[in-house]
N, C-alpha and C. Protein backbone atom coordinates (compact mmCIF):
# COMPACT_ATOMS: atom_id res chain seq x y z
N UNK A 1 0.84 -1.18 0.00
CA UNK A 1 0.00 0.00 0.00
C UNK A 1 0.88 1.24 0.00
N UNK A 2 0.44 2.60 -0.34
CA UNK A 2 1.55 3.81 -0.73
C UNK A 2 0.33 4.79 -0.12
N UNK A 3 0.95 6.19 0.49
CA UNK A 3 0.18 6.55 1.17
C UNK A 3 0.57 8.10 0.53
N UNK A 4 -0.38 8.96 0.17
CA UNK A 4 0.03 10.03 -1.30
C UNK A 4 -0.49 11.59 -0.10
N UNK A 5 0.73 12.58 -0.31
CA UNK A 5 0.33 13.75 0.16
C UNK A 5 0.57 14.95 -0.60
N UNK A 6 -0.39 15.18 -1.21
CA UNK A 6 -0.15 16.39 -2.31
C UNK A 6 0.20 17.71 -1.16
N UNK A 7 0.97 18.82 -2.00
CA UNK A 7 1.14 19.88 -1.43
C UNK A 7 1.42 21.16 -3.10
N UNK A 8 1.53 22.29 -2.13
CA UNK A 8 1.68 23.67 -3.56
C UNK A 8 0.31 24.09 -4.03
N UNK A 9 -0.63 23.62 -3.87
CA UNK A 9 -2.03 24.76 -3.79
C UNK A 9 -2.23 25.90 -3.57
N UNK A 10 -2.71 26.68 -3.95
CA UNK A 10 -2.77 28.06 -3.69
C UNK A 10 -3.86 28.92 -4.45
N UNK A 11 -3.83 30.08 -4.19
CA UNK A 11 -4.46 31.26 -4.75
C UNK A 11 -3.22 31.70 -6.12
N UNK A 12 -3.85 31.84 -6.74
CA UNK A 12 -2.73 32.86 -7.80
C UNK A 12 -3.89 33.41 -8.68
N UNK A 13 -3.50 34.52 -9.69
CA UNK A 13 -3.32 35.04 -10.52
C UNK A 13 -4.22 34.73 -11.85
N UNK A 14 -5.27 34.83 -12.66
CA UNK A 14 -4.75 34.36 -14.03
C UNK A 14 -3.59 34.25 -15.00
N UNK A 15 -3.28 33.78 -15.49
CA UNK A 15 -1.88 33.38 -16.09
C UNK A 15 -0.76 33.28 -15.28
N UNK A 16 -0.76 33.00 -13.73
CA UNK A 16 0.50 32.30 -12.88
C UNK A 16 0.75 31.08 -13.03
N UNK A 17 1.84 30.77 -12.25
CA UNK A 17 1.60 29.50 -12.15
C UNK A 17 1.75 28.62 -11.23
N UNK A 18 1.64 27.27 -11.04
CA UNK A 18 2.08 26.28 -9.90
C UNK A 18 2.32 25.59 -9.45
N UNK A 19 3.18 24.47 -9.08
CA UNK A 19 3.71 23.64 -9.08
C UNK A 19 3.41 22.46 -7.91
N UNK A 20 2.60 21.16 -8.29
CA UNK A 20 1.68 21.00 -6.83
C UNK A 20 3.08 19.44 -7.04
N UNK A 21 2.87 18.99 -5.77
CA UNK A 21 4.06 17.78 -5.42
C UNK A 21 2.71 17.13 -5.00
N UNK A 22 3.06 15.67 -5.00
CA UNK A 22 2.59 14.46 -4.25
C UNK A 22 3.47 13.53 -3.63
N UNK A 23 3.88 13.38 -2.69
CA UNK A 23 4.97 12.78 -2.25
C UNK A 23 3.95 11.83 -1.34
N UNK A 24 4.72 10.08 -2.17
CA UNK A 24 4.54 8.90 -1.88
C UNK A 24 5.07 8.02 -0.82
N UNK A 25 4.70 7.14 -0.12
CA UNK A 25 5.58 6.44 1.18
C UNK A 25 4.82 5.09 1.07
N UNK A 26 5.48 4.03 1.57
CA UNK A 26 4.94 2.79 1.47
C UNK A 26 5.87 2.27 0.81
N UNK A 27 5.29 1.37 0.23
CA UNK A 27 5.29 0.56 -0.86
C UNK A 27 6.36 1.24 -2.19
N UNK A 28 7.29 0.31 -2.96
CA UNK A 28 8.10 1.09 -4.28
C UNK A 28 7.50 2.11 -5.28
N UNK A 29 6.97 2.97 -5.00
CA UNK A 29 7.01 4.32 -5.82
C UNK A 29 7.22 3.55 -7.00
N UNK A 30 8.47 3.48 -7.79
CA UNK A 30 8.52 3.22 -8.87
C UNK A 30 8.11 2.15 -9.88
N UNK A 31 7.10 1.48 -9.18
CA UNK A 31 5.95 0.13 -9.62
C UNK A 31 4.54 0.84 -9.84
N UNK A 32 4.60 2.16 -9.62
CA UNK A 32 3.13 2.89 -9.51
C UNK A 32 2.58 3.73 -10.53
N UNK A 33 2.16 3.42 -11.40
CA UNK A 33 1.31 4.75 -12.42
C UNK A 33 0.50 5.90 -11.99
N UNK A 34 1.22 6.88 -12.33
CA UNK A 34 0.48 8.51 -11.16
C UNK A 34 -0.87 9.04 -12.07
N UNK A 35 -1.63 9.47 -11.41
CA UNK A 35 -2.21 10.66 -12.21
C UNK A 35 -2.47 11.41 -11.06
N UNK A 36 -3.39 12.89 -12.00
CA UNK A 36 -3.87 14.18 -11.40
C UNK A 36 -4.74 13.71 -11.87
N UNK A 37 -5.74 14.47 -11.09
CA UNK A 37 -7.18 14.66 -10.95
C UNK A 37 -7.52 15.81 -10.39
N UNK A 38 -8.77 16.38 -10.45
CA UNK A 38 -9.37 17.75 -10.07
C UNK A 38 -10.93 17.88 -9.99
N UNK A 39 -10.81 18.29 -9.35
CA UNK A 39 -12.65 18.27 -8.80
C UNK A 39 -13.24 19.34 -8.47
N UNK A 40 -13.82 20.30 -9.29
CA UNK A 40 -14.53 21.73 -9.15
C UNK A 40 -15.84 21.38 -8.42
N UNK A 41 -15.97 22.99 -7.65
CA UNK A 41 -17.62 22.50 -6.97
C UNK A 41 -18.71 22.68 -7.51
N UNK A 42 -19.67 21.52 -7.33
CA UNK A 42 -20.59 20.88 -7.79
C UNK A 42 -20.32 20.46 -9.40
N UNK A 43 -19.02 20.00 -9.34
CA UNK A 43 -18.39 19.29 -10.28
C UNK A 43 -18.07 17.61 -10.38
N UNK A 44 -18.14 16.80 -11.40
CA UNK A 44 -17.46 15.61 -11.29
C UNK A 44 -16.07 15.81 -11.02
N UNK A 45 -15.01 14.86 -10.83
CA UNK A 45 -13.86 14.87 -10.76
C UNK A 45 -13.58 14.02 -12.05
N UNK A 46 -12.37 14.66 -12.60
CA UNK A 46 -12.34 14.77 -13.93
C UNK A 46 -10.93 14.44 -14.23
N UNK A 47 -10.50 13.67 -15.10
CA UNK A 47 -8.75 13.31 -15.56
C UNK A 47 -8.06 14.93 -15.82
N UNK A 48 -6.79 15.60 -15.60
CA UNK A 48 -5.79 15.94 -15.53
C UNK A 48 -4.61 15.57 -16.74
N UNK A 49 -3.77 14.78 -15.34
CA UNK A 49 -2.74 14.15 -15.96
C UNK A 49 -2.64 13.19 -15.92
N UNK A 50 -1.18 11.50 -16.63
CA UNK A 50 -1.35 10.75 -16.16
C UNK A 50 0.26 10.33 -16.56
N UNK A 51 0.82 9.36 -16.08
CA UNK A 51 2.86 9.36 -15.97
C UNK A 51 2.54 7.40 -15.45
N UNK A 52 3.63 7.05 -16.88
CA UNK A 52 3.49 5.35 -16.66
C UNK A 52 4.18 5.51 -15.16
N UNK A 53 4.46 3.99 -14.80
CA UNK A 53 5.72 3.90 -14.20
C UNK A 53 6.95 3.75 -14.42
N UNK A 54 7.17 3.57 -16.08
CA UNK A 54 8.22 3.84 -16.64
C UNK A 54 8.51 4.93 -16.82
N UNK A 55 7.85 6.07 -16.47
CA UNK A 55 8.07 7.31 -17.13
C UNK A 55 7.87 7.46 -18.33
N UNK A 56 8.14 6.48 -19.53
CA UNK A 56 7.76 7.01 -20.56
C UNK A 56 6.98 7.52 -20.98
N UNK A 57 5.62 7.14 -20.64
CA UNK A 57 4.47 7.63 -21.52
C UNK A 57 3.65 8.64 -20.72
N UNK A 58 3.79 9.56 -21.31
CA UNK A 58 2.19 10.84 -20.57
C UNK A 58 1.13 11.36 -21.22
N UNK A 59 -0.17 11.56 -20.79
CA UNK A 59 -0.85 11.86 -20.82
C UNK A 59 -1.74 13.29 -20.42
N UNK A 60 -2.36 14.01 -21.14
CA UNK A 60 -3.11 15.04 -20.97
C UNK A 60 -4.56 15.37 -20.84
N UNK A 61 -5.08 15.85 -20.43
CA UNK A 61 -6.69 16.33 -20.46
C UNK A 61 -6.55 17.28 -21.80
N UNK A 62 -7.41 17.29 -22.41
CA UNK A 62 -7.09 18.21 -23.62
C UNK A 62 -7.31 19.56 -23.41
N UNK A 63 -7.69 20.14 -21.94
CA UNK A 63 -7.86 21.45 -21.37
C UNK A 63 -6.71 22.05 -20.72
N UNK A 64 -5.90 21.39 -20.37
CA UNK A 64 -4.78 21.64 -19.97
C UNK A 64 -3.33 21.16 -20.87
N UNK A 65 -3.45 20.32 -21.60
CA UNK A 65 -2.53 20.42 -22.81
C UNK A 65 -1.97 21.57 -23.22
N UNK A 66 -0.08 21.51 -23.20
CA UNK A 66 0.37 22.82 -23.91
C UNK A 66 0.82 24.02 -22.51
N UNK A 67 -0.24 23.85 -21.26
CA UNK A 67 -0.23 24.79 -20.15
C UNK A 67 0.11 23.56 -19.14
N UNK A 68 0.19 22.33 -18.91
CA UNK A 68 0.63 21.78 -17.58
C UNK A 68 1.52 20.71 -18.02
N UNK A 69 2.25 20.08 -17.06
CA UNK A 69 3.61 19.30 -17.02
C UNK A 69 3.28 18.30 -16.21
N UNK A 70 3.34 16.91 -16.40
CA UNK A 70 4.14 15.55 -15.09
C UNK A 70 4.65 15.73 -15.55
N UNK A 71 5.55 15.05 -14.41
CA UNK A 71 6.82 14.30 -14.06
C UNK A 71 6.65 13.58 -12.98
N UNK A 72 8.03 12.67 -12.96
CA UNK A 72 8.12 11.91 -11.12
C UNK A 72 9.39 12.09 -11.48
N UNK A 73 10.03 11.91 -10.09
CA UNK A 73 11.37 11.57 -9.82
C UNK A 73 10.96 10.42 -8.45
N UNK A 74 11.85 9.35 -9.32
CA UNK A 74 11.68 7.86 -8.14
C UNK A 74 12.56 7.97 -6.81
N UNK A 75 13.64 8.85 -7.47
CA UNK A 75 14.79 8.72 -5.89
C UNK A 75 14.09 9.40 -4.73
N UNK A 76 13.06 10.98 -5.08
CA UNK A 76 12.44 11.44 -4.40
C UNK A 76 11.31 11.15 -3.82
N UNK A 77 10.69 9.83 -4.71
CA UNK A 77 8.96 9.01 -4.36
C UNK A 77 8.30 10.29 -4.56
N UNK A 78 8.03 11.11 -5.20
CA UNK A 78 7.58 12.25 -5.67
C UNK A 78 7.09 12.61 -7.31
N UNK A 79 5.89 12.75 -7.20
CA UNK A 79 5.18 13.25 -9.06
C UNK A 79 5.02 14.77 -8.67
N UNK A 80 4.70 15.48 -9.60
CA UNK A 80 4.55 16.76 -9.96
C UNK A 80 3.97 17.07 -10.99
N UNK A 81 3.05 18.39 -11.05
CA UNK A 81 2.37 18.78 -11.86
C UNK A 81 2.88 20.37 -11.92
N UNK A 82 3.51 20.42 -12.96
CA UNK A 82 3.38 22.02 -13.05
C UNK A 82 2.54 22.79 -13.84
N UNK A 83 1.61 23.78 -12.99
CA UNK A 83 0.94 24.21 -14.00
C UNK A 83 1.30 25.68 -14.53
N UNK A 84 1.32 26.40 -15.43
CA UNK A 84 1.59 27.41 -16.12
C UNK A 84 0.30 27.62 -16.84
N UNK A 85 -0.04 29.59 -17.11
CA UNK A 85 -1.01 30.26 -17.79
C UNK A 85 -1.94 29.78 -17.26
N UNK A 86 -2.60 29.54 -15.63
CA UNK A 86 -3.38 29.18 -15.51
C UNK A 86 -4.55 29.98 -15.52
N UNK A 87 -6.10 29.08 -15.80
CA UNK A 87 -7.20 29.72 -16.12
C UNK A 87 -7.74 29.71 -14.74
N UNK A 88 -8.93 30.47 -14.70
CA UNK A 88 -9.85 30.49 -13.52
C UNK A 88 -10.91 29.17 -13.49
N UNK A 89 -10.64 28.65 -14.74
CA UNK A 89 -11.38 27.39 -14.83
C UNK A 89 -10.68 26.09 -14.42
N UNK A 90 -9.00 26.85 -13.97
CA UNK A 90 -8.47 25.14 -13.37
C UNK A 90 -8.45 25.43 -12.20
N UNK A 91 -9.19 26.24 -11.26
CA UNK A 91 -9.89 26.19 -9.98
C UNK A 91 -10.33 24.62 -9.82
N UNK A 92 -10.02 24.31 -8.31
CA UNK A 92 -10.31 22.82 -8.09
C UNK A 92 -9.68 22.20 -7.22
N UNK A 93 -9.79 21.49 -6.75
CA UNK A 93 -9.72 20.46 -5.96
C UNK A 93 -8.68 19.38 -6.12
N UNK A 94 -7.22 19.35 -6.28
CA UNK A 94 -6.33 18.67 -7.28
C UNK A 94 -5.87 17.26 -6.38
N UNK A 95 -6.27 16.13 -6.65
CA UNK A 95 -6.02 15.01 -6.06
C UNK A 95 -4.42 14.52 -6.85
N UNK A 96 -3.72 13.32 -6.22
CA UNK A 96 -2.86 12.46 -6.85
C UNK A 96 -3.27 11.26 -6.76
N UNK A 97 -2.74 10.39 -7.31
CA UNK A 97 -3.65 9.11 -7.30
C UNK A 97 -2.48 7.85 -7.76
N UNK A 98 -2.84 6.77 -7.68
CA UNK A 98 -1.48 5.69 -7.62
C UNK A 98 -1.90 4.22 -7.98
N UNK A 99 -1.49 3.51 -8.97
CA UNK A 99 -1.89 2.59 -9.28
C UNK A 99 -1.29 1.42 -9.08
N UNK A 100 -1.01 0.15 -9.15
CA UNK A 100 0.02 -0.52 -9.19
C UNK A 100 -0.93 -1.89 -9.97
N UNK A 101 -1.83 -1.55 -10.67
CA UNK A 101 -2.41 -2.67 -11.82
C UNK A 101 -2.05 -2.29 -13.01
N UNK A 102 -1.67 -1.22 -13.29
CA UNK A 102 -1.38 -0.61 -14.39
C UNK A 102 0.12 -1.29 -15.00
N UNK A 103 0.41 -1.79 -16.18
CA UNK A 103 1.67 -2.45 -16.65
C UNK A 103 2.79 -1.10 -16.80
N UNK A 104 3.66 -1.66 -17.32
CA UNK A 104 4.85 -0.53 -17.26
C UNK A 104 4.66 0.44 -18.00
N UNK A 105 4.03 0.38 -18.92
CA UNK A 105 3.59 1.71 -19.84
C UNK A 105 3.01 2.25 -20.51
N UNK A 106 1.64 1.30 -19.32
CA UNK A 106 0.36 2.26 -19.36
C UNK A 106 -0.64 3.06 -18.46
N UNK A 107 -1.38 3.77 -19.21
CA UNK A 107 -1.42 5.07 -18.60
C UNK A 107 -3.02 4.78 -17.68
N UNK A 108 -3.50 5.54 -16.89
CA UNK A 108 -4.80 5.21 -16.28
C UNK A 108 -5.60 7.23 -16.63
N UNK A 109 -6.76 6.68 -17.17
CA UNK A 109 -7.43 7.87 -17.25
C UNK A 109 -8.66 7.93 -16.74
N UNK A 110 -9.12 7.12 -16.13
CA UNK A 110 -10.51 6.85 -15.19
C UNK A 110 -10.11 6.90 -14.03
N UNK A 111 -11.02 7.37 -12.95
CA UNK A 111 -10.77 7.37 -11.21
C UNK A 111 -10.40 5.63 -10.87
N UNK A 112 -11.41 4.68 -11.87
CA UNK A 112 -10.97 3.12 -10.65
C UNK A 112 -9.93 2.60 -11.73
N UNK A 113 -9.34 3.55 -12.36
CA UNK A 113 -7.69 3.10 -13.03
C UNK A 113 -6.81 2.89 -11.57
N UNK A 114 -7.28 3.90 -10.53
CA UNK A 114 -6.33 3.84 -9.32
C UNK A 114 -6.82 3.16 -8.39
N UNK A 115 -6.46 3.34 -7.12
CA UNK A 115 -6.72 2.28 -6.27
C UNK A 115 -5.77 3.61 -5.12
N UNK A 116 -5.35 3.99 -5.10
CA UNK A 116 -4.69 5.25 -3.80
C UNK A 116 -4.44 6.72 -3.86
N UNK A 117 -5.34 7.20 -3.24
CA UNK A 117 -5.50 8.72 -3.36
C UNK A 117 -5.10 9.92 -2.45
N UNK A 118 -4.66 10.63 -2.85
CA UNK A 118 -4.29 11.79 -1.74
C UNK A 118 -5.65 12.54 -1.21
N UNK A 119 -5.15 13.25 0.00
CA UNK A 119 -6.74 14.20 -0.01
C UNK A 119 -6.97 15.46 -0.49
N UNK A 120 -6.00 15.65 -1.28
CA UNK A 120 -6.61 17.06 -2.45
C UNK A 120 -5.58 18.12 -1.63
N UNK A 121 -4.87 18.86 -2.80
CA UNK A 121 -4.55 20.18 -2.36
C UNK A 121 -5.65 21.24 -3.30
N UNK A 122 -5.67 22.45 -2.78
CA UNK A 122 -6.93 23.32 -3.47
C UNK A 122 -6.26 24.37 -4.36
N UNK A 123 -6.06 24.71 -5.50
CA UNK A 123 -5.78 25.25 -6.38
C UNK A 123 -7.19 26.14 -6.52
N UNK A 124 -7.02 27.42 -6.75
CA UNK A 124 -7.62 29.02 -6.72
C UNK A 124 -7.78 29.47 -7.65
N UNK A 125 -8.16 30.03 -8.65
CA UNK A 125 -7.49 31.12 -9.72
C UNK A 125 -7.97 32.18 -10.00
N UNK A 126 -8.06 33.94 -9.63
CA UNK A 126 -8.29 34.15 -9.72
C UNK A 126 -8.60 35.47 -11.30
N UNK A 127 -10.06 35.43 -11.23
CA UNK A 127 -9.83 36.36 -12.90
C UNK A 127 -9.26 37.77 -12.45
């Protein structure tokens, strides 16, 4: 089991930006397929991002394509999302999430792709 604590939420700006961490414990980090997720109010929670466990392969929401970044670094047990030019529409609720059914290099874009979740850092944006 891996136990996920997002952090870097905040208030900003339209067009700032921000850089949220999830830092993992448990279980090998590097057996785990990450995503983001985000959840506006009286919103579904909705795919983000998504990072194999190989690293190779990533994935985008097509709303944030072009404006946000994964990554992980395994030595750190740590994913990241950077976001840049952000809108007032990526206001939300930003979960991390952790898989370990997922094969080496593939990606999960549904919520029961995962199986371990952080409890949300809150991302702001104001117009």
């Amino acid at each position: 089991q891996v136990q996920l604590v997002e952090s870097g939420g905040g208030l900003v700006q339209a067009g700032g930006s921000l850089r949220l961490s999830c830092a993992a414990s448990g279980r090998a980090f590097s057996n785990y397929a990450m995503g983001w997720f985000r959840q506006a109010p009286g919103k579904e929670r909705e795919f983000v991002a998504a990072i194999s466990w190989s690293g190779s392969n990533i994935a985008y929401a097509d709303a944030v394509k072009g404006r946000f970044s994964i990554s992980r670094n395994s030595a750190k047990n740590t994913v990241y999302l950077q976001m840049n030019s952000l809108e007032p529409e990526d206001t939300g609720l930003y979960y991390c999430a952790a898989s370990d059914r997922l094969s080496r290099m593939a990606l999960g874009y549904a919520s029961n792709d995962y199986d371990y979740w952080g409890q949300g850092t809150q991302v702001t944006v104001s117009s």
